[in-house]
N, C-alpha and C. Protein backbone atom coordinates (compact mmCIF):
# COMPACT_ATOMS: atom_id res chain seq x y z
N UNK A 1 38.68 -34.96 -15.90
CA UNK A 1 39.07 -34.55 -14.56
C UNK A 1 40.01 -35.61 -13.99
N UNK A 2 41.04 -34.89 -13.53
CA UNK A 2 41.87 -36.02 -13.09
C UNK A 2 42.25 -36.15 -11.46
N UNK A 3 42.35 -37.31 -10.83
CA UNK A 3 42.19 -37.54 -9.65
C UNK A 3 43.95 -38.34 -9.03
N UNK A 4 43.78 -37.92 -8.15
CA UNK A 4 45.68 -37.68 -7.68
C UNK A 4 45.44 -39.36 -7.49
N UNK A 5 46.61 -40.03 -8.09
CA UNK A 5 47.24 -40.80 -7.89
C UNK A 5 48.02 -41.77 -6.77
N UNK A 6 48.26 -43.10 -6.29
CA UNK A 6 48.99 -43.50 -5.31
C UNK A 6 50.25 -42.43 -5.31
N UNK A 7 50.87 -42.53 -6.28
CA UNK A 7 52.11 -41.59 -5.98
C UNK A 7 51.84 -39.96 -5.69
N UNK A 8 50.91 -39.21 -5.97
CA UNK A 8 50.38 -38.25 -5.42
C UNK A 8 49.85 -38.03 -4.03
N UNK A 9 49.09 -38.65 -3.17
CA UNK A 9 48.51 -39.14 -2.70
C UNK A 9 50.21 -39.88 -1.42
N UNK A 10 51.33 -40.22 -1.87
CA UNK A 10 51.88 -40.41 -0.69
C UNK A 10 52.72 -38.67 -0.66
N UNK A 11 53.32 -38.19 -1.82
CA UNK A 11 53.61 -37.42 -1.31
C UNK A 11 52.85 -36.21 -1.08
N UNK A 12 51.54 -35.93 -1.08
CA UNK A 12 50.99 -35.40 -0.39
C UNK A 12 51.08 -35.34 0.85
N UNK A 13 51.15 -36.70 1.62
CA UNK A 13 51.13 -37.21 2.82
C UNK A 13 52.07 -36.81 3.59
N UNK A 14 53.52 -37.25 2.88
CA UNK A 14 54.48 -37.12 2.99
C UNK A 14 54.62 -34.95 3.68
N UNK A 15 54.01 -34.25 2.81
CA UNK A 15 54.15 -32.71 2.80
C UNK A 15 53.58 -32.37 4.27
N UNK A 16 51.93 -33.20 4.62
CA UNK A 16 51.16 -32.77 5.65
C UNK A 16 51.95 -33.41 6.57
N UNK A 17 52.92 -34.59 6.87
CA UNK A 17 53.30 -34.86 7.64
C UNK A 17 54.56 -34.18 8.39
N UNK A 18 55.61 -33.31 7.33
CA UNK A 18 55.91 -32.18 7.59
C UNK A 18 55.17 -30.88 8.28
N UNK A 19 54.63 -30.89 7.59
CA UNK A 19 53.33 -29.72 8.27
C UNK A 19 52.78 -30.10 9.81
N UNK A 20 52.28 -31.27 9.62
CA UNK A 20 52.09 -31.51 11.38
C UNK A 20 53.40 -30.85 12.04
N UNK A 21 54.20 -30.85 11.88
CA UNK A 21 55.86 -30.96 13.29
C UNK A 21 55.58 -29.62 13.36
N UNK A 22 54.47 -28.74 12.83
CA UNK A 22 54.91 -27.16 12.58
C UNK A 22 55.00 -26.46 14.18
N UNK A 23 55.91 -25.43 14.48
CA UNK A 23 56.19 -24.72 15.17
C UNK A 23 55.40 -23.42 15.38
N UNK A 24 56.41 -22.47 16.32
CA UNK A 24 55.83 -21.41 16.25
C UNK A 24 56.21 -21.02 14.59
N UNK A 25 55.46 -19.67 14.63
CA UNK A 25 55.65 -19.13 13.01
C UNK A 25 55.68 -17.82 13.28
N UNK A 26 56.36 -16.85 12.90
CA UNK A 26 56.12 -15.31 12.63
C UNK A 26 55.77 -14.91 11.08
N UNK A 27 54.80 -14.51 10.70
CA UNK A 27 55.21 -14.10 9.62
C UNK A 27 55.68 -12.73 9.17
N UNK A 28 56.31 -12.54 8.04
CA UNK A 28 57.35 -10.96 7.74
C UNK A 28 58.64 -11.12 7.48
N UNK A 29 59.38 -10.58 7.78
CA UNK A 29 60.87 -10.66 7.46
C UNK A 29 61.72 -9.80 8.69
N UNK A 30 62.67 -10.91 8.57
CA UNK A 30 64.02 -10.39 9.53
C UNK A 30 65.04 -9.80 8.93
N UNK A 31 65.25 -8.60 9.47
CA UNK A 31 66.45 -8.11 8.42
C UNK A 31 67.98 -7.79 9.65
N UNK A 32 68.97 -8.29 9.66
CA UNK A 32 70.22 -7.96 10.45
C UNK A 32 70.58 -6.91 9.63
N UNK A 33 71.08 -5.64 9.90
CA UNK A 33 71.44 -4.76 9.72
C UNK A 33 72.78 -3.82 10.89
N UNK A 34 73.72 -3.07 9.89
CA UNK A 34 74.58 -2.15 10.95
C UNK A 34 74.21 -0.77 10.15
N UNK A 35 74.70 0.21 10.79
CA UNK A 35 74.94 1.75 10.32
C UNK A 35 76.47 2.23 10.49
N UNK A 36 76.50 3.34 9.87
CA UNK A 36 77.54 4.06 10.28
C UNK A 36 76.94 5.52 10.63
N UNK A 37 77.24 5.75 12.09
CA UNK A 37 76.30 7.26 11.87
C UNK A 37 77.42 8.59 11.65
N UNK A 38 78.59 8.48 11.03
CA UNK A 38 79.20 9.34 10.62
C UNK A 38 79.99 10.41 11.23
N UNK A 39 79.53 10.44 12.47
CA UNK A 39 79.94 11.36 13.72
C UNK A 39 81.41 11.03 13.83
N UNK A 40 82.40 13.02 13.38
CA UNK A 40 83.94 13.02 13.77
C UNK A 40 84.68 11.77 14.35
N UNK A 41 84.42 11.79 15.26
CA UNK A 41 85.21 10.97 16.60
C UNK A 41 84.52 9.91 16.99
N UNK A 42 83.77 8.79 16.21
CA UNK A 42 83.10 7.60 16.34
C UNK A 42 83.89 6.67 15.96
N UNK A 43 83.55 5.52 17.08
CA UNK A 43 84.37 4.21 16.44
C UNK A 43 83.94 3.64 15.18
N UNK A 44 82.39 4.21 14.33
CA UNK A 44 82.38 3.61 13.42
C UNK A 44 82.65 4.65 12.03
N UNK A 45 84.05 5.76 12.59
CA UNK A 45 84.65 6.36 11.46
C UNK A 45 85.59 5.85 11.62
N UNK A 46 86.55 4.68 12.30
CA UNK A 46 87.72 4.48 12.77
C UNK A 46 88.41 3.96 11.59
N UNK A 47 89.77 3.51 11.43
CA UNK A 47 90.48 2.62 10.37
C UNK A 47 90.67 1.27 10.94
N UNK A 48 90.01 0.41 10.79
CA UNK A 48 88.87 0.26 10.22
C UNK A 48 87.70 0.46 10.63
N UNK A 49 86.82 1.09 9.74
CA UNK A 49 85.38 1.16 10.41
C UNK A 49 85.05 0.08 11.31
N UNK A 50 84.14 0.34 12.33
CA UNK A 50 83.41 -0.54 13.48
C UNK A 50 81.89 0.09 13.47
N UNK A 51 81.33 -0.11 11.97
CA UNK A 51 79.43 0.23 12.32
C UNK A 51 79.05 -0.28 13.54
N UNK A 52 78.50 0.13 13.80
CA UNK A 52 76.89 0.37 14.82
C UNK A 52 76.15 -1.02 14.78
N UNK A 53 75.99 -1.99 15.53
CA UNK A 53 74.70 -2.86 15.52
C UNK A 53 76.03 -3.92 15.37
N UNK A 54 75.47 -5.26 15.29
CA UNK A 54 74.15 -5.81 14.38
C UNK A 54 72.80 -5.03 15.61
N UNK A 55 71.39 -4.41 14.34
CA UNK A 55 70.04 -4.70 14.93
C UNK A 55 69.53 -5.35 13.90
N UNK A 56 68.51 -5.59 14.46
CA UNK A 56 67.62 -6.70 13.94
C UNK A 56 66.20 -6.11 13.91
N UNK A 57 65.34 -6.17 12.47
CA UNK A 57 64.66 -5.48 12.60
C UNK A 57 62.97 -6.10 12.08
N UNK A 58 61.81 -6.54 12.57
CA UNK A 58 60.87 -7.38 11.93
C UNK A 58 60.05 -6.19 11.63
N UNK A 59 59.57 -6.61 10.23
CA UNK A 59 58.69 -6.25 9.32
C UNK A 59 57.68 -7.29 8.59
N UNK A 60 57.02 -6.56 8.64
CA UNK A 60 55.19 -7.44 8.24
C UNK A 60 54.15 -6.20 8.29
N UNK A 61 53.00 -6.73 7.35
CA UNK A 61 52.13 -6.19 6.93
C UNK A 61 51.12 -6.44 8.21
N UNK A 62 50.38 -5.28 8.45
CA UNK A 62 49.14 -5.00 9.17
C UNK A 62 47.88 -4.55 8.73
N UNK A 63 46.60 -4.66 8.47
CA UNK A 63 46.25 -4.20 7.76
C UNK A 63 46.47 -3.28 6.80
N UNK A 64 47.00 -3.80 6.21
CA UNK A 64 47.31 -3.34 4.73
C UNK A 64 48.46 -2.45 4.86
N UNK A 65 49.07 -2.35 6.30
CA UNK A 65 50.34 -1.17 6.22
C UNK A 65 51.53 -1.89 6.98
N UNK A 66 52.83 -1.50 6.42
CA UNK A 66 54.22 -1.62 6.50
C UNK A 66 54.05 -1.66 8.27
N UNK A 67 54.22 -2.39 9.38
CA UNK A 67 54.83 -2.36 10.38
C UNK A 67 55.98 -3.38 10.69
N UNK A 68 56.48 -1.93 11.68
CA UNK A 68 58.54 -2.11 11.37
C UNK A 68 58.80 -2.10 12.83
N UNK A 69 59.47 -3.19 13.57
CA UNK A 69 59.77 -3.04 14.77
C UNK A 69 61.04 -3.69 14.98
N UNK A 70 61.79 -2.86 16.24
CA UNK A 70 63.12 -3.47 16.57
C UNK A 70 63.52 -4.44 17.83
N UNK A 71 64.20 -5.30 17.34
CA UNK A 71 63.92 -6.80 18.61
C UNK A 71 65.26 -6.72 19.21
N UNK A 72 65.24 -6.83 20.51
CA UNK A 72 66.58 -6.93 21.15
C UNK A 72 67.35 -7.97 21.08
N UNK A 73 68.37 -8.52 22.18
CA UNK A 73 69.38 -9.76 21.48
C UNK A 73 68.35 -10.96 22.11
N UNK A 74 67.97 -10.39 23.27
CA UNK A 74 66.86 -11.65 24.11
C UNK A 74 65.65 -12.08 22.98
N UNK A 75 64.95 -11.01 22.62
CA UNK A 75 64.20 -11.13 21.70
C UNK A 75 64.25 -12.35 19.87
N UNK A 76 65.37 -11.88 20.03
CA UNK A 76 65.87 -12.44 18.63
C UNK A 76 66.46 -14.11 19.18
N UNK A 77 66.95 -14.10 20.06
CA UNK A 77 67.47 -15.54 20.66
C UNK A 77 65.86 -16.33 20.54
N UNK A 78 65.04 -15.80 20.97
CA UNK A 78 63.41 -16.61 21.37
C UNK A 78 62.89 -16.32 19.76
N UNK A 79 62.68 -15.41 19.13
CA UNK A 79 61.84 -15.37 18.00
C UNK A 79 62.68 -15.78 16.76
N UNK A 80 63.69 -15.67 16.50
CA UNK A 80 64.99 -15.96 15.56
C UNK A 80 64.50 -17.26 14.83
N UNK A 81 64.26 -18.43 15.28
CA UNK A 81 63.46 -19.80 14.92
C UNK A 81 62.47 -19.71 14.56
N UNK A 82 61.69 -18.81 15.07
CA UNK A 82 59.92 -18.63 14.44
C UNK A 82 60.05 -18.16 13.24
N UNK A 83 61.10 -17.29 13.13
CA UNK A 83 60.79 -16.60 12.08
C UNK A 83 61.37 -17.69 10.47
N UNK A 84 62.03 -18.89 11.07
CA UNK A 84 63.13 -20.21 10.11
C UNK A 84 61.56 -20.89 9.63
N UNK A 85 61.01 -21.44 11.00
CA UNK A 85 59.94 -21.68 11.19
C UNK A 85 58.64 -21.91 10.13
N UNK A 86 58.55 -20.45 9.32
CA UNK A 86 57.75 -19.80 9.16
C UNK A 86 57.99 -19.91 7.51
N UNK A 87 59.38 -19.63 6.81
CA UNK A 87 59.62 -19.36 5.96
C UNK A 87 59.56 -21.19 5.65
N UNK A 88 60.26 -22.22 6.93
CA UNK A 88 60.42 -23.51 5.51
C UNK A 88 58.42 -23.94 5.88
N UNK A 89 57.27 -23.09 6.73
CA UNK A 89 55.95 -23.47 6.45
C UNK A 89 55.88 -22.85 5.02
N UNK A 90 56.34 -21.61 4.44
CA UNK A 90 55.57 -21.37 3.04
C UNK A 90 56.12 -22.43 1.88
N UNK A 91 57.37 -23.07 2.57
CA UNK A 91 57.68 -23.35 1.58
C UNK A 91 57.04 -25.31 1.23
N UNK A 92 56.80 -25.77 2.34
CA UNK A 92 55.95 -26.96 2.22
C UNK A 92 54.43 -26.34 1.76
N UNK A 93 53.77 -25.26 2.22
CA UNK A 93 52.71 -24.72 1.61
C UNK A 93 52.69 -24.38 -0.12
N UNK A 94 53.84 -24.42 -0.85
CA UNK A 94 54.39 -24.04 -1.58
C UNK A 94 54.26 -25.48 -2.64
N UNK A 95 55.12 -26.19 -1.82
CA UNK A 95 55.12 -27.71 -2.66
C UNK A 95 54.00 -28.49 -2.59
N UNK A 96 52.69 -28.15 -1.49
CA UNK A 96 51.77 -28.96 -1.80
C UNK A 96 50.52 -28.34 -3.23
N UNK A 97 51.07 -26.87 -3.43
CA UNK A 97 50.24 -26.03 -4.27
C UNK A 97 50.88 -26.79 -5.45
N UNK A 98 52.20 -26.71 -5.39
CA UNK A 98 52.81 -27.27 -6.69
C UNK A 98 52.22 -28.76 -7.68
N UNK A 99 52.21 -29.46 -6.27
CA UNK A 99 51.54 -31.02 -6.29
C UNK A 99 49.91 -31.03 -7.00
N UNK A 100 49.16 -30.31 -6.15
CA UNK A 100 47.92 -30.18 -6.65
C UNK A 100 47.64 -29.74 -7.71
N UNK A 101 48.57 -28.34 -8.03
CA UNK A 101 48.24 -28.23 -9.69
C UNK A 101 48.76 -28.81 -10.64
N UNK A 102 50.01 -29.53 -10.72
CA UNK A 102 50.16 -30.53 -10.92
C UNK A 102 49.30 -31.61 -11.72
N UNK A 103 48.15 -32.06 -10.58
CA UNK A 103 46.97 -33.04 -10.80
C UNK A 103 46.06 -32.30 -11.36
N UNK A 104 45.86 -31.30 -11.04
CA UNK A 104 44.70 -30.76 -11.42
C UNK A 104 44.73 -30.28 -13.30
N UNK A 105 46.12 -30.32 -13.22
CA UNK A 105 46.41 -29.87 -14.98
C UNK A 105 45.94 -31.11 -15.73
N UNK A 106 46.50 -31.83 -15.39
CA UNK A 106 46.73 -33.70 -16.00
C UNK A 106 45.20 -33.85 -16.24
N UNK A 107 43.76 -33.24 -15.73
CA UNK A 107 42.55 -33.55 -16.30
C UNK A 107 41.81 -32.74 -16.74
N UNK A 108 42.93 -31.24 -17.07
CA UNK A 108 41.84 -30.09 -17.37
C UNK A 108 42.62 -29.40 -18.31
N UNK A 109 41.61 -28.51 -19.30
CA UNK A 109 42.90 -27.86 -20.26
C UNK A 109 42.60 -26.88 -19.77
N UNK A 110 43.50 -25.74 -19.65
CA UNK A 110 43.11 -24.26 -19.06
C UNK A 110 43.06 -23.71 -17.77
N UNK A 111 43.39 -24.96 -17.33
CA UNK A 111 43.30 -24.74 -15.49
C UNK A 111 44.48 -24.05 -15.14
């Protein structure tokens, strides 16, 4: 069994100390999106096209089901960061999983 190391052991530290500064968080995904809704005499049939939007649209799981909602420009100015937020938390959540198994290999076969 192997037991994390000084050099394990700072950058561990190093990860949670990232983790402390943490913010708000949303979790799900932001998607910016336009359309074209095709209509004769629309500016977004023009030469050159002019789609529809940007909207912005958050998605995340709810118990166990797809919910899809649309955020306005106010909305997205305030939540826009939560959602940056959120993605670099999985990703320090990410590197401390990495770290640990890591150690945890170094004293086990099969782990």
């Amino acid at each position: 069994m192997a037991r994390p190391d000084a050099n394990d052991r700072s950058a561990q530290q190093a990860i949670a100390a990232r983790l402390a500064e943490a913010g708000f968080a949303l979790p799900g995904s932001l998607i910016e999106y336009s359309h074209l809704c095709r209509k004769p005499n629309c500016r977004c049939m023009a030469d050159p096209p002019r789609p529809h939007g940007p909207y912005h649209q958050w998605t995340r799981k709810l118990g166990g089901k797809t919910v899809t909602r649309r955020l306005s420009p106010d909305q997205i100015e305030i939540y826009g960061p939560w959602f940056l937020e959120a993605q670099r938390l999985r990703g320090l959540l990410g590197e401390l999983e990495a770290l640990s198994l890591e150690v945890a290999e170094r004293g086990a076969d099969g782990l």
